[in-house]
Protein backbone atom coordinates (compact mmCIF):
# COMPACT_ATOMS: atom_id res chain seq x y z
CA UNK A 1 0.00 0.00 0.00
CA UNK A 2 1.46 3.42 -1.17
CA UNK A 3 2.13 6.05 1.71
CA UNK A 4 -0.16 9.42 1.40
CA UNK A 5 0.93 12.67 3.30
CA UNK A 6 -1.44 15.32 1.50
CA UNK A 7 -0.26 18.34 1.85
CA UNK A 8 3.29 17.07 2.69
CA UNK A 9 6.58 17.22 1.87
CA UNK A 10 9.67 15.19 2.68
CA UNK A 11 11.62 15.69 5.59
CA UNK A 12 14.88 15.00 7.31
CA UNK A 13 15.13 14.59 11.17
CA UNK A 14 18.98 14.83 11.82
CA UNK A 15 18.89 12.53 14.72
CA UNK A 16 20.40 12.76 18.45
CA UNK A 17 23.64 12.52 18.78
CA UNK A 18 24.87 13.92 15.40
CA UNK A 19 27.95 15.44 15.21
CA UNK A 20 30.33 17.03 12.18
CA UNK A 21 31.40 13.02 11.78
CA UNK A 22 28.58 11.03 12.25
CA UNK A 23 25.21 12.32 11.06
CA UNK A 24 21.88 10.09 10.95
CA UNK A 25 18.75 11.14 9.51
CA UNK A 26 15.47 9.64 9.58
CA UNK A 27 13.68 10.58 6.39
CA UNK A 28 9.88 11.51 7.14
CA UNK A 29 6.56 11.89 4.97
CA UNK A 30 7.92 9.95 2.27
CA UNK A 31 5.25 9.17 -0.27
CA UNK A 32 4.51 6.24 -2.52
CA UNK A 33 6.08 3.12 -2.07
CA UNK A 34 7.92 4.05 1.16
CA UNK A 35 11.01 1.70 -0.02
CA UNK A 36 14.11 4.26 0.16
CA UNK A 37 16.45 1.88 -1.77
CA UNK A 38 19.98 4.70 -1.39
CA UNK A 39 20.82 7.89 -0.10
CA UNK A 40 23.03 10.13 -0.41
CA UNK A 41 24.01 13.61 0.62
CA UNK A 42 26.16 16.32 -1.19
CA UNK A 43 28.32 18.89 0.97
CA UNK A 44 28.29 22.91 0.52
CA UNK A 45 30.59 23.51 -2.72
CA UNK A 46 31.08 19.88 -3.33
CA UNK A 47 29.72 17.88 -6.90
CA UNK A 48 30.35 14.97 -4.61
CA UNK A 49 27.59 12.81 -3.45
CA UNK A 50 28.48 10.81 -0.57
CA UNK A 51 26.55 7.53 0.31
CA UNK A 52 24.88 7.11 3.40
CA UNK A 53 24.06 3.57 4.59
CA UNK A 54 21.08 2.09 6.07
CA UNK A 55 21.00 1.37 9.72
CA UNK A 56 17.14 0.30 10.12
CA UNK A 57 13.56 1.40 9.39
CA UNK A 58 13.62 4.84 7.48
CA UNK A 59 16.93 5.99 9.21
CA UNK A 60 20.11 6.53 7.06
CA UNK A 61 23.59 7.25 8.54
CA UNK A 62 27.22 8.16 7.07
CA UNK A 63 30.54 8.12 8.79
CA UNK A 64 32.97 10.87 7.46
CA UNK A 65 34.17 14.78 7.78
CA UNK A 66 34.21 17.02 9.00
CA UNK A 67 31.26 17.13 7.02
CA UNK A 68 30.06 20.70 6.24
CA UNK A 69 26.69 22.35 5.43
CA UNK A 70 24.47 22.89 3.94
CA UNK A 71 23.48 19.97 2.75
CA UNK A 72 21.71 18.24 0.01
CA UNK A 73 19.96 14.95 -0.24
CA UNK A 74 19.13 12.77 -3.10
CA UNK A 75 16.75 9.30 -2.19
CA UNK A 76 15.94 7.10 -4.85
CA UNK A 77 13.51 4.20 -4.48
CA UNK A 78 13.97 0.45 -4.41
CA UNK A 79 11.01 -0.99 -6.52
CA UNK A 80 10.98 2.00 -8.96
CA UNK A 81 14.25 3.15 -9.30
CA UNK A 82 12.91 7.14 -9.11
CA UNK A 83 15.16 9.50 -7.54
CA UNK A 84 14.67 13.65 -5.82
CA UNK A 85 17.17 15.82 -4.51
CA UNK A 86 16.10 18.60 -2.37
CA UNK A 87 18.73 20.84 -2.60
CA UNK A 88 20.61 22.33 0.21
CA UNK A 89 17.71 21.38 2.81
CA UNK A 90 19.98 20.92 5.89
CA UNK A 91 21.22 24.22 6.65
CA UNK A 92 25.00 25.23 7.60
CA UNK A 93 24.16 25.59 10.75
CA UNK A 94 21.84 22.25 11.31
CA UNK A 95 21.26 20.79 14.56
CA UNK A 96 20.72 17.26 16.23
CA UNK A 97 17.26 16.82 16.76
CA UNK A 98 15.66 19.01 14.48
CA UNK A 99 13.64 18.53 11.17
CA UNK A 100 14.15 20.52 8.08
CA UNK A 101 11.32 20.18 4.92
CA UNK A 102 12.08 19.75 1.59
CA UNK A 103 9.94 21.11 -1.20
CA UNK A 104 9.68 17.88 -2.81
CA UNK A 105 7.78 14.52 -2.86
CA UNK A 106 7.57 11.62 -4.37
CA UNK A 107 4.76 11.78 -6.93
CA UNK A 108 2.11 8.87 -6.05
């Protein structure tokens, strides 16, 4: 069964315990198939995107850095292969335990 948040769009909780080496974000308000299949992120003045890898359930982690913001993040789906990148969504100056909205979703 496809996921449906009218009205929203995807976010990014940068979860507890984040630091400038070892960010985790759970993505939120995903919708369609709800099967995140990769995800990466691209630093400020980078063409670089760095992988993330999955640690469970909708939350994705990488291990690197100093990693500097802002950031952008590109998800692509398992079944469908469709990718987004919402650019620059996690600010500079981002924050463990906060939640920062993209403009985008996944079309259902």
């Amino acid at each position: 069964t496809p996921c449906k948040y009218p009205g929203k769009n995807i976010a990014f909780h940068v979860n507890e315990g984040s630091t400038d080496y070892w960010l985790s974000l759970l993505v939120e308000f995903e919708d369609g198939d709800g099967d995140v299949g990769s995800m990466h992120i691209r630093e400020a003045n980078s063409d670089e995107w760095l992988e993330m890898n999955h640690v469970w359930g909708a939350n994705w982690c990488i291990i690197s850095g100093p990693l500097k913001g802002p950031f952008s993040v590109k998800l692509t789906t398992l079944s469908a292969g469709r990718t987004l990148s919402a650019r620059d969504v996690i600010p500079r100056n981002w924050s463990p335990k906060a939640t920062y909205t993209s403009r985008l979703n996944f079309k259902l």
